[in-house]
Protein backbone atom coordinates (compact mmCIF):
# COMPACT_ATOMS: atom_id res chain seq x y z
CA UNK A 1 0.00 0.00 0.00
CA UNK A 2 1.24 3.52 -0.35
CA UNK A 3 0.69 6.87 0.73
CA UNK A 4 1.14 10.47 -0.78
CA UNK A 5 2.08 13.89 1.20
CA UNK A 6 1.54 17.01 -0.99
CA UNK A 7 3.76 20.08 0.41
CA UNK A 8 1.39 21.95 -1.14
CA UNK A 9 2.30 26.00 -2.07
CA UNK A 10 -1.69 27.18 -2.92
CA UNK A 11 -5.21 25.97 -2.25
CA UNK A 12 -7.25 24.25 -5.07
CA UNK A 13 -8.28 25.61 -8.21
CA UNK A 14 -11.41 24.46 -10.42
CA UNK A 15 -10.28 23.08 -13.10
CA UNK A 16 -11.54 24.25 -16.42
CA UNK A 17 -12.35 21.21 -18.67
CA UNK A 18 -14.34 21.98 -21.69
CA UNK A 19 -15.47 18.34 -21.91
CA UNK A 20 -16.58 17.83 -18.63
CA UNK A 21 -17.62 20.99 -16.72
CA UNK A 22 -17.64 18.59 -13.34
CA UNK A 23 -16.90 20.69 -10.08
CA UNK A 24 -14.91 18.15 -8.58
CA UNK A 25 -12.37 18.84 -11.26
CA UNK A 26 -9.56 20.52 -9.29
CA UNK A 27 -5.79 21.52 -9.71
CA UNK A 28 -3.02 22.70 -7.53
CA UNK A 29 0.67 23.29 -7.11
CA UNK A 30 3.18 21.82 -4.86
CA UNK A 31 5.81 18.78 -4.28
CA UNK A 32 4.53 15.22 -4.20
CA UNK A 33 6.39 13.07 -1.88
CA UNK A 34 5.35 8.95 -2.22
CA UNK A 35 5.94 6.45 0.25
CA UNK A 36 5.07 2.70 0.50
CA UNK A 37 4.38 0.36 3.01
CA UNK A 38 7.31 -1.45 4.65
CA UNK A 39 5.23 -4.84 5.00
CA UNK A 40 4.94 -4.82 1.27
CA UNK A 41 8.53 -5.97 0.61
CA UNK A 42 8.12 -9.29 2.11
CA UNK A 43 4.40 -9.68 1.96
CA UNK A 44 1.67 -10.05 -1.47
CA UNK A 45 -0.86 -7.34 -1.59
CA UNK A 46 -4.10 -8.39 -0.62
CA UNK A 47 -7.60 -7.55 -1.97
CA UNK A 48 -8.34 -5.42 1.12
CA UNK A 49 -5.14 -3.20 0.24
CA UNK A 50 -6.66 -1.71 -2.88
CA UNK A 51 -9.28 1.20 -2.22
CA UNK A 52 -10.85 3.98 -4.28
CA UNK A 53 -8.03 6.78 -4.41
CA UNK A 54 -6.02 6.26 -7.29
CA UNK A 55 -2.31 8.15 -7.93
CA UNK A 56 -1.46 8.71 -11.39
CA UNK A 57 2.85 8.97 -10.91
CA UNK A 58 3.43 11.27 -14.65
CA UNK A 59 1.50 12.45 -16.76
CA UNK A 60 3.22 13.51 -20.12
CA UNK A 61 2.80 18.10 -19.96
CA UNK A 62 2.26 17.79 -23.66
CA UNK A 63 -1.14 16.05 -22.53
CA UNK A 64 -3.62 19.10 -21.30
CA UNK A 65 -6.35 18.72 -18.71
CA UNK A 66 -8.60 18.16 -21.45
CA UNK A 67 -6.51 15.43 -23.15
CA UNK A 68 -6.04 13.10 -19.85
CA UNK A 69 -10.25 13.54 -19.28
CA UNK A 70 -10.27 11.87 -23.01
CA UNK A 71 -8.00 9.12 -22.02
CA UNK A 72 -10.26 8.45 -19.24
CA UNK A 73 -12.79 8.31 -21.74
CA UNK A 74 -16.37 7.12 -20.25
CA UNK A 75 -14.67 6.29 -16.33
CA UNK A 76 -14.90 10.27 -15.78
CA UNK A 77 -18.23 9.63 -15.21
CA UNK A 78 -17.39 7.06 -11.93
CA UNK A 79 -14.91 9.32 -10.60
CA UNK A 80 -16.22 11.47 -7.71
CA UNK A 81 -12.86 13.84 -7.57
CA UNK A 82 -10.47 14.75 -9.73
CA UNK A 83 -6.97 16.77 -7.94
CA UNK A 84 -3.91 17.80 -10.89
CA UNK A 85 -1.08 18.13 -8.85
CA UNK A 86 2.04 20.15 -11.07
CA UNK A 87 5.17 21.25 -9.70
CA UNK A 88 6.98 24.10 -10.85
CA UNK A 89 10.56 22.58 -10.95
CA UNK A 90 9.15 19.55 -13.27
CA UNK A 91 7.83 20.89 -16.33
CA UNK A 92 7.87 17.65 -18.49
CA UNK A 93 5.16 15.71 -16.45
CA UNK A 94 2.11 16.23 -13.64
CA UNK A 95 0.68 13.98 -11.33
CA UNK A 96 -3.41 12.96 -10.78
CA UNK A 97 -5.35 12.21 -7.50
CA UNK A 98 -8.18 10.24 -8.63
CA UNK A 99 -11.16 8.89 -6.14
CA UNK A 100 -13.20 7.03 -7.88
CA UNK A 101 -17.24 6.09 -6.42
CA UNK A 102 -16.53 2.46 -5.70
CA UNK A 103 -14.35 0.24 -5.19
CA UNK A 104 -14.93 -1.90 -8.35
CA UNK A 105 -14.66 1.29 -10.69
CA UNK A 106 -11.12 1.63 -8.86
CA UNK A 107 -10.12 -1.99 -10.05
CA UNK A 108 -11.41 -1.59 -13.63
CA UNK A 109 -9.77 1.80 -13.88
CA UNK A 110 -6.96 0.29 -12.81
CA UNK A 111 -6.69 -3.08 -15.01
CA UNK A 112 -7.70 -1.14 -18.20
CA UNK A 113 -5.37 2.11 -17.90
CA UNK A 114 -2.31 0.84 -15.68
CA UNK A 115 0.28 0.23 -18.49
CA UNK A 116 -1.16 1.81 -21.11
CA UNK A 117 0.05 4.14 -23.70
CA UNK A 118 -1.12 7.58 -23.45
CA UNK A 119 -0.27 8.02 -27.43
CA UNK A 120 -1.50 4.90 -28.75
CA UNK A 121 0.02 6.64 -31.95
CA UNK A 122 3.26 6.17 -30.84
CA UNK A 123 4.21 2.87 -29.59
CA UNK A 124 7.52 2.87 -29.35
CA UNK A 125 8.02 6.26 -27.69
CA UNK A 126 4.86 7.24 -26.20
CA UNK A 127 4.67 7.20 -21.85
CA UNK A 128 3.01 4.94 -20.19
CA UNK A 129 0.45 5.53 -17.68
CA UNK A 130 1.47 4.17 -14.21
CA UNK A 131 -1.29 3.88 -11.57
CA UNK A 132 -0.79 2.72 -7.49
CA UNK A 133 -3.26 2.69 -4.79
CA UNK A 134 -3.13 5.16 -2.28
CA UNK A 135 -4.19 4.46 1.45
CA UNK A 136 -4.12 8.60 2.31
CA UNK A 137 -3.35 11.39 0.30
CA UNK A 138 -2.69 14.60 2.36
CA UNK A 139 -1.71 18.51 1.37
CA UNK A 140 0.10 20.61 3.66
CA UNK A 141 1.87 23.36 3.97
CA UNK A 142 4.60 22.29 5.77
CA UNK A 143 7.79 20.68 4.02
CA UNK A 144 9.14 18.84 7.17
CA UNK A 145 5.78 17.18 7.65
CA UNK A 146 5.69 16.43 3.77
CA UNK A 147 9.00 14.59 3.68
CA UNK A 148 8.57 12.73 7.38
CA UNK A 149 7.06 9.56 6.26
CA UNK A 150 4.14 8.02 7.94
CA UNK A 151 5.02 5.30 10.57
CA UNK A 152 5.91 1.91 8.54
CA UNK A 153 5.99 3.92 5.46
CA UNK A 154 9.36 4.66 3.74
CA UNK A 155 9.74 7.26 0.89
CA UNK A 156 9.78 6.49 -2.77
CA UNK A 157 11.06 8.10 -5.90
CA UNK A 158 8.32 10.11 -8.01
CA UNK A 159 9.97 9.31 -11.63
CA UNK A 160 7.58 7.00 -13.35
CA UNK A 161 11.26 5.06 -14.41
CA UNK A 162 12.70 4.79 -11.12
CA UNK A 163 9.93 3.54 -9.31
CA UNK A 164 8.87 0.73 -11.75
CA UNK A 165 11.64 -1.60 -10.78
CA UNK A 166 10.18 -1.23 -6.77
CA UNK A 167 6.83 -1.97 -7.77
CA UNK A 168 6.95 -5.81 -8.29
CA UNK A 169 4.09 -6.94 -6.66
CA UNK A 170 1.80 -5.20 -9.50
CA UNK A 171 1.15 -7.98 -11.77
CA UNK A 172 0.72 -10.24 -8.87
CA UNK A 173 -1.94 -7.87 -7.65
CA UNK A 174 -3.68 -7.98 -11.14
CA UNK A 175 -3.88 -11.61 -10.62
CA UNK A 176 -5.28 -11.96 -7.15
CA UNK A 177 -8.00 -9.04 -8.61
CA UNK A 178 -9.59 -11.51 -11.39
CA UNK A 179 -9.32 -14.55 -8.86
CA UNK A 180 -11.19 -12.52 -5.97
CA UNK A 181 -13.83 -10.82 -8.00
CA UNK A 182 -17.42 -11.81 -8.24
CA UNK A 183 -18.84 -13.12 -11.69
CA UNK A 184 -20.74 -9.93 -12.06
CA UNK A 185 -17.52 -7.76 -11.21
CA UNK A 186 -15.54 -10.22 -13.81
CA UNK A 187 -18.52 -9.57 -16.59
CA UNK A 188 -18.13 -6.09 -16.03
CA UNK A 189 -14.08 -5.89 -16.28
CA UNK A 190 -14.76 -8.32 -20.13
CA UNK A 191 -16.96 -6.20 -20.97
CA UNK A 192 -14.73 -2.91 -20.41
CA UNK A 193 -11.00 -4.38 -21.70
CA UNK A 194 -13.54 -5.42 -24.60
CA UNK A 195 -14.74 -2.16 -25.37
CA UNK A 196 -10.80 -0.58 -24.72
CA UNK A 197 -9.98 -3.55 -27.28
CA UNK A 198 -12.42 -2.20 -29.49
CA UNK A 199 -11.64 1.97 -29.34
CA UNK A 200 -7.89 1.19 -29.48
CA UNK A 201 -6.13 0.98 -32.83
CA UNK A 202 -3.01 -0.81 -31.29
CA UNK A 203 -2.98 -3.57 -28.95
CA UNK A 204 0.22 -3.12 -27.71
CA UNK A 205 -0.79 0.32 -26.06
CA UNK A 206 -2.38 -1.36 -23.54
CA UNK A 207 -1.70 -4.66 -21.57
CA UNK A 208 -2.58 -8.15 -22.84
CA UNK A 209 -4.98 -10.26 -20.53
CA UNK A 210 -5.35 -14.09 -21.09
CA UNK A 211 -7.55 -16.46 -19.40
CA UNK A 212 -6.89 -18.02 -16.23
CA UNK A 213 -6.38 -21.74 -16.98
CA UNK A 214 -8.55 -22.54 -13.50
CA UNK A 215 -10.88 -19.82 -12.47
CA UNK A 216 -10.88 -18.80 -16.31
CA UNK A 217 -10.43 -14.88 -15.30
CA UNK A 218 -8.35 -12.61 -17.01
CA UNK A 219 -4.79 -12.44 -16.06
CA UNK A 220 -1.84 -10.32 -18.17
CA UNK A 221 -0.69 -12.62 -20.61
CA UNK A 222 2.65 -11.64 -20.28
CA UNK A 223 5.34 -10.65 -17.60
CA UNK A 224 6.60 -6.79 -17.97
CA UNK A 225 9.47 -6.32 -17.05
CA UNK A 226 9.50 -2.40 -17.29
CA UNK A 227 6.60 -0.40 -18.44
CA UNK A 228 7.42 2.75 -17.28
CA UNK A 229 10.28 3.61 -20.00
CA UNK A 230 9.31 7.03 -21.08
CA UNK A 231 11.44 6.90 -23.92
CA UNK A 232 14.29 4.40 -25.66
CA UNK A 233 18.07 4.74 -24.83
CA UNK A 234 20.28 6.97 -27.40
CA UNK A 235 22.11 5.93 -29.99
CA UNK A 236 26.19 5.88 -28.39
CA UNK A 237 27.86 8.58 -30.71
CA UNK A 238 30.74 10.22 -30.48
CA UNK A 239 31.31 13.10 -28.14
CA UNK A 240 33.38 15.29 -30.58
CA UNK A 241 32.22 14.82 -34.35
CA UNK A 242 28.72 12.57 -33.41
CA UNK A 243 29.35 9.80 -35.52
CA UNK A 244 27.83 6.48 -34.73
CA UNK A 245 30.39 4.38 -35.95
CA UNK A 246 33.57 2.63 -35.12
CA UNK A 247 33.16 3.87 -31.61
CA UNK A 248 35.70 3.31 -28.93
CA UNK A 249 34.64 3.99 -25.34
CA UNK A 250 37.37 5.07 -22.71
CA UNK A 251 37.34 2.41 -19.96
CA UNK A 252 39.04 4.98 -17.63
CA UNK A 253 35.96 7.82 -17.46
CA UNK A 254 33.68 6.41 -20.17
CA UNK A 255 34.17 9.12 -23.09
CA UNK A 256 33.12 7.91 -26.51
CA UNK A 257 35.08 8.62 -29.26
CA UNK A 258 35.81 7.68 -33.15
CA UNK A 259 37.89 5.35 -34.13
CA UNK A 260 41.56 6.11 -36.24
CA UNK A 261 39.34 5.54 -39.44
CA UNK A 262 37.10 7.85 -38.87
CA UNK A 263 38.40 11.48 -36.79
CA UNK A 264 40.33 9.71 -34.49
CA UNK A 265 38.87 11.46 -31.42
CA UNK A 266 39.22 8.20 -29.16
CA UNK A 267 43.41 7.85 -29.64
CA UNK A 268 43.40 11.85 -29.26
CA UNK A 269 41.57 11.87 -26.14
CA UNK A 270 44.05 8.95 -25.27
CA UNK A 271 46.66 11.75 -26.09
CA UNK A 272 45.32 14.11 -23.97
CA UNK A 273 43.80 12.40 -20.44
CA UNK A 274 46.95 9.39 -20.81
CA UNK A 275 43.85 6.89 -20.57
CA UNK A 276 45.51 3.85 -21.99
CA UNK A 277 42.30 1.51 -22.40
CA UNK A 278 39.44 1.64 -24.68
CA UNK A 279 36.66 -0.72 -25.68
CA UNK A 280 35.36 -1.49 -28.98
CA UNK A 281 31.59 -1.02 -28.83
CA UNK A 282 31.25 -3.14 -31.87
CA UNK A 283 33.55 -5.89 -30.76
CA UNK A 284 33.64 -5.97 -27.41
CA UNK A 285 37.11 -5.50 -27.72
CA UNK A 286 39.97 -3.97 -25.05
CA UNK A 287 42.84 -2.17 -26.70
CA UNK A 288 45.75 -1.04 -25.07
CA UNK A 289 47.51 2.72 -26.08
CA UNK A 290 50.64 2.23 -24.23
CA UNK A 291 51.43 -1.69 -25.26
CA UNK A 292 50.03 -1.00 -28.74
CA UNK A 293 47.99 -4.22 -28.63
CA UNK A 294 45.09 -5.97 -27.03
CA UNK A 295 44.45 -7.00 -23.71
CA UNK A 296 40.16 -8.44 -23.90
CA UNK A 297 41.76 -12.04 -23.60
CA UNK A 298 39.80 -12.75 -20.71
CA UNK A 299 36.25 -12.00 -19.99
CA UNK A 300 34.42 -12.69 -17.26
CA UNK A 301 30.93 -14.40 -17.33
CA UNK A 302 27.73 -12.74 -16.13
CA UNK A 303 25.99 -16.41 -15.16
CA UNK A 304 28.32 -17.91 -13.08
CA UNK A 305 31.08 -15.21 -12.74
CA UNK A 306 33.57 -17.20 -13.51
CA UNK A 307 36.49 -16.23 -16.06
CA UNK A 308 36.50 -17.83 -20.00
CA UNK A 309 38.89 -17.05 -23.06
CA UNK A 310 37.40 -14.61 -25.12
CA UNK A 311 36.99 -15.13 -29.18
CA UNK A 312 38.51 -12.74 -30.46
CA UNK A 313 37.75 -12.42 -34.34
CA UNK A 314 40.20 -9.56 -35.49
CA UNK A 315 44.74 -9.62 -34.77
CA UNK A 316 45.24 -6.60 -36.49
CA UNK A 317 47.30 -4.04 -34.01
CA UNK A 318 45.18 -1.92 -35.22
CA UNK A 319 41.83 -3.41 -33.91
CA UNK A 320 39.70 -1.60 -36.64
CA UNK A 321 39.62 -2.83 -39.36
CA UNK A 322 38.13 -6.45 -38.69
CA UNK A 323 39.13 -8.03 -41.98
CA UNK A 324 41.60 -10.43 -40.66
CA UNK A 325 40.87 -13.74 -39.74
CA UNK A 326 41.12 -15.46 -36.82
CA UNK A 327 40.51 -19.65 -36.00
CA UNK A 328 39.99 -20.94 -32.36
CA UNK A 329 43.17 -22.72 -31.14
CA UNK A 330 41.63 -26.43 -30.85
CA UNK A 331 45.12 -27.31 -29.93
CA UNK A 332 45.22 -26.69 -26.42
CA UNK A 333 44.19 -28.74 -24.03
CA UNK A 334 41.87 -28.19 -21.06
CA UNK A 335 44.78 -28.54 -18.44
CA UNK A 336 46.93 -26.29 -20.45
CA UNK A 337 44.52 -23.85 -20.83
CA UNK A 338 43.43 -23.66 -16.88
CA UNK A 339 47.33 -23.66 -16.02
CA UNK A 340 47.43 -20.49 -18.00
CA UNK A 341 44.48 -18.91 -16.76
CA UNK A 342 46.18 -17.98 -12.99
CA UNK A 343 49.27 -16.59 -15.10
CA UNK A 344 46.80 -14.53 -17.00
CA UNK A 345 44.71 -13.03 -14.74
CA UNK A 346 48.12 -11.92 -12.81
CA UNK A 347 49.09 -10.29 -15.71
CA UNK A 348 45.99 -8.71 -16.17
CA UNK A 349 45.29 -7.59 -12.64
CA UNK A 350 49.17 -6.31 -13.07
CA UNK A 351 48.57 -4.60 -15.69
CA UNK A 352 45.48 -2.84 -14.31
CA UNK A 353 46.99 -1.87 -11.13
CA UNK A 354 49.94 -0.46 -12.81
CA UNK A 355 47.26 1.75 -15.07
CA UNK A 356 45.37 3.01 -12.18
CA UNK A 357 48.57 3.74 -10.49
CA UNK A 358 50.19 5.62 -13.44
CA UNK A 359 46.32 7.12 -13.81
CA UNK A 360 46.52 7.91 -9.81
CA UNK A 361 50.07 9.84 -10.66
CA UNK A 362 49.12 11.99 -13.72
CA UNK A 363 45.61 13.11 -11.59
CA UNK A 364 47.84 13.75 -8.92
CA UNK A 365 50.46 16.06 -10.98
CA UNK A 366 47.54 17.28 -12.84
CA UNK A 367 46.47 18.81 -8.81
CA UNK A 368 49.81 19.84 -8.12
CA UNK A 369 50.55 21.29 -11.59
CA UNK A 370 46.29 23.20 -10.79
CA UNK A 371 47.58 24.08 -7.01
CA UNK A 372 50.83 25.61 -8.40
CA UNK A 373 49.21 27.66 -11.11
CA UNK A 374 46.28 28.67 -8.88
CA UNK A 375 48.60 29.85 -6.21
CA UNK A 376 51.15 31.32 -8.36
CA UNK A 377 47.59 33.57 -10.20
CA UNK A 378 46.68 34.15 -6.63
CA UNK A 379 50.49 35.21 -5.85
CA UNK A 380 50.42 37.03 -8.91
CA UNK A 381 47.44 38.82 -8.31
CA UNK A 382 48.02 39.88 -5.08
CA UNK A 383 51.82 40.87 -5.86
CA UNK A 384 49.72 43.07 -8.66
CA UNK A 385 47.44 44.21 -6.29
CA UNK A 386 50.02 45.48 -4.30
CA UNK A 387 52.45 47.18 -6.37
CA UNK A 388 49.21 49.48 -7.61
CA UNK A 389 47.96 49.99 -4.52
CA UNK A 390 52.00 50.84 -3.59
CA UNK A 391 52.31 52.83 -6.76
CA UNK A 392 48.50 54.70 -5.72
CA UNK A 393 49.96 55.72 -1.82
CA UNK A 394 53.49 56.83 -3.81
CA UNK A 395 51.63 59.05 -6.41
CA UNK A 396 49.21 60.45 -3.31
CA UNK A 397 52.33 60.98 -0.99
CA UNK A 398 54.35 62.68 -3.95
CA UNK A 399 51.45 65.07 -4.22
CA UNK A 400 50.95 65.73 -0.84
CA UNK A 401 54.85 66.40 -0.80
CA UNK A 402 54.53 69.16 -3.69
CA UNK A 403 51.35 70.83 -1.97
CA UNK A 404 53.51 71.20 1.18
CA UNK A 405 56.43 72.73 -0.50
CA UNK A 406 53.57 74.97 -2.36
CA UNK A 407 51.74 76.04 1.21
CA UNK A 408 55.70 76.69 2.16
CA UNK A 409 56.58 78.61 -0.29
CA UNK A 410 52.95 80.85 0.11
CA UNK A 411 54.08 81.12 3.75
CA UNK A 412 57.61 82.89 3.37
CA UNK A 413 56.54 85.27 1.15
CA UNK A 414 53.73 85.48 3.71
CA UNK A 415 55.73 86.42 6.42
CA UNK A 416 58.14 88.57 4.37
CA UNK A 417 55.00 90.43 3.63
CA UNK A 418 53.55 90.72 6.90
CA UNK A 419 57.89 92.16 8.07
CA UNK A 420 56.93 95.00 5.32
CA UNK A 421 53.47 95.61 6.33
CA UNK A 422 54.60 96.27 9.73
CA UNK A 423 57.35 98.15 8.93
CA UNK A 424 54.71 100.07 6.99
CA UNK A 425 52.44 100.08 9.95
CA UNK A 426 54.93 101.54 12.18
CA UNK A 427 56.46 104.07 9.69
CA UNK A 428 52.58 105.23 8.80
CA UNK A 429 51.68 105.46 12.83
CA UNK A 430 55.59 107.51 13.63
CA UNK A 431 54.55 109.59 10.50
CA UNK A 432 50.95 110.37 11.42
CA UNK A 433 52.29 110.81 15.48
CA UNK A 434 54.69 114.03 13.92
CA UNK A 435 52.06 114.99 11.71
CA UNK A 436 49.57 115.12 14.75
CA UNK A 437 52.42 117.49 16.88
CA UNK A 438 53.05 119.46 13.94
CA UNK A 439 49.48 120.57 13.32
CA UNK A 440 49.00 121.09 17.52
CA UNK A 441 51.67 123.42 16.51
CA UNK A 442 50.22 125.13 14.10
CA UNK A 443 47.31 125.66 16.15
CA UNK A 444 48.81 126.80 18.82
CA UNK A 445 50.66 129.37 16.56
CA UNK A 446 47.53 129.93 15.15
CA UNK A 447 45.71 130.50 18.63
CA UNK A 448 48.90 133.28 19.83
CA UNK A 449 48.55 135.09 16.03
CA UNK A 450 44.62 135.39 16.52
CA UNK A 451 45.33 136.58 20.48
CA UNK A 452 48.17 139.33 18.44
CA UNK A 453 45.72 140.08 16.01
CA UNK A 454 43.00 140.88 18.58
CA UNK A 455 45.29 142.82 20.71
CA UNK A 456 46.52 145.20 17.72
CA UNK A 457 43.14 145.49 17.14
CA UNK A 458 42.01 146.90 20.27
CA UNK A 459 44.80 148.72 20.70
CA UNK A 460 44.02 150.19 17.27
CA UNK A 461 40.09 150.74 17.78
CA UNK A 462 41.15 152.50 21.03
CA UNK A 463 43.26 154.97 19.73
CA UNK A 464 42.15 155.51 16.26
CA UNK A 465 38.91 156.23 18.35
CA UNK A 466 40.34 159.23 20.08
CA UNK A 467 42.23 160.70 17.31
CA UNK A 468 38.95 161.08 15.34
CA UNK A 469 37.39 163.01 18.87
């Protein structure tokens, strides 16, 4: 069973559907988090597990609102809420809360749509739809609640491809569903995978049912191993020119490069990073830069891990060209071949601690040679930084000097002027002190010639007075 938090970052929205203008249509944003029940890894799902709240884990963003109500087709009608759930830092995909009226709509919407195409268009590249039954959904607005899961729960990855792998007990669930349900509930389910038989165009876009070879219910008629691909793997090309052929792949960090008939990329990056092995992607081949030759002779098996000869079909040096030939030595025995093998896989484990250790000495003189240059710029830099800032207090100090000698100079001829002015001062102030006596003088003289004057003048009127009598 499983169980979805929301950390939800609004309310919920009405969602406009043109098709279906059903108010229990809603949408809202925020970060789904998915757990699972820890009793489900060593325990089958049983039929009182499933219940009516449905989680759909992607849903493509080129398919709108309106598009996922038409893949629902007529089982919008049975569902009694409908809750989009988008999140802002995945824009390729959304996620559906579905709770449907009963609990046999749940299992028929659930049998028909889990593993089906959404594009039935486009088989090979079209997403799948990928349905689980949820025990609780709930929306808050706390993250720390969001992430804390529920007690026996633990927390699953949200990507459809991730969490396919985890979810092995699906088709076992599918099975127990057709051997539990009533004949009436089994009708019902023939009746709709006929009718999704019958609007599809493709089989393949949704999964195969069979009958049961006792209770003669519908089972899948096939194991899946992975639904939930959302798309097929890329074509391996070459990380420099993007050709897809004659590609060698660096065993050291995994860089894919051309071959020495094509650009050559893979022997220059060999050139360049000192990574001496590379594996033919074609052959399944291991050729060695530094000892010019192969080294693939053993390989080691993925059934019972043990180590066997490899075939090897080309013994050119060059191991490109794949046009000479090459017959299995029937010569040598079983016991001489499995005294050999301990020698070999010396020489191989030899040779492969010798490459990491060389590979372990370049990265490390690759540091020291980064350390040195970045403390030599930082040296550098700061012995720049320095000098100008030196050169800056020189130019400042320099000008300050000249403005003193300037204010110095102003203040001689300062005080030479104020010597003159005072000598000035006290010449003006002697000068105006004799010209201040001199003119007391000439008043007084003046005062003594008016008191003559007056005299003569008396004595004058006196006598001229009498003369006249």
């Amino acid at each position: 069973m499983f169980a979805l938090r929301v950390h939800s970052v609004d309310d919920n929205h009405p969602l406009s559907i043109s098709s279906n203008p059903n108010p229990n249509l809603g949408e809202r944003r925020g970060m789904v988090h998915l757990f699972r029940s820890l009793s489900l890894a060593t325990a089958l799902p049983r039929t009182t597990s499933r219940t009516t709240l449905l989680f759909v884990v992607a849903v493509p963003n080129y398919l709108s609102s309106d598009d996922f109500i038409r893949f629902c087709g007529s089982h919008i009608d049975e569902v009694s809420e409908l809750l989009v759930i988008r999140n802002d830092a995945v824009e390729d995909r959304y996620s559906v809360v579905i709770k449907f009226m009963n609990q046999l709509y749940a299992d028929a919407f659930y049998c028909i749509f889990n593993g089906k195409r959404f594009s039935p268009g486009e088989v090979d590249e079209a997403e799948v739809c990928h349905l689980l039954f949820m025990l609780s959904a709930e929306y808050t607005e706390s993250a720390d609640f969001a992430c804390t899961p529920p007690p026996g729960f633990t927390e699953l990855p949200t990507c459809p491809v991730c969490l396919g792998w985890q979810n092995s007990a699906r088709v076992l669930w599918q099975h127990e569903v057709f051997q539990t349900a009533t004949p009436n509930d089994l009708l019902m389910l023939d009746v709709t995978l006929t009718d999704v038989g019958k609007t599809s165009n493709n089989i393949s876009s949704g999964p195969t049912y069979t009958s049961h070879p006792q209770t003669g219910s519908f089972i899948p008629a096939y194991g899946e191993v992975c639904q939930f691909c959302q798309q097929q793997d890329e074509k391996p090309t070459c990380f420099v020119c993007g050709t897809s052929e004659n590609l060698w792949v660096c065993m050291i960090c995994g860089f894919a490069g051309c071959g020495r008939y094509k650009e050559g990329h893979a022997i220059r990056h060999w050139k360049d990073a000192q990574h001496s092995y590379s594996l033919d992607l074609e052959k399944q081949q291991v050729w060695d830069y530094v000892g010019d030759s192969f080294v693939h002779r053993l390989n080691q098996s993925k059934a019972d891990g043990k180590l066997a000869m490899m075939d090897s079909r080309c013994m050119s040096t060059e191991g490109d060209c794949g046009t000479y030939g090459c017959t299995d030595d029937s010569g040598i025995s079983a016991a001489l071949f499995s005294s050999k093998v301990e020698a070999i896989v010396d020489e191989y484990n030899h040779l492969l601690a010798t490459e990491m250790e060389t590979q372990r000495q370049y990265y490390e003189s690759l540091l020291l040679e980064a350390k040195a240059k970045r403390e030599s710029s930082v040296l550098e830099a700061v012995e720049k930084a320095v000098t100008s800032k030196m050169q800056d207090i020189q130019n400042e100090l320099e000008k300050c000097l000249e403005e003193k000698k300037a204010v110095s100079d102003i203040n001689q001829k300062l005080i030479k002027n104020q010597d003159l002015c005072r000598k000035k001062v006290k010449e003006i102030e002697e000068r105006a002190i004799q010209v201040c006596y001199n003119l007391e003088l000439v008043w007084q003289r003046g005062d003594e010639m008016n008191a003559m004057f007056y005299a003569h003048a008396k004595s004058y009127a006196c006598h001229g007075f009498w003369n006249l009598a």
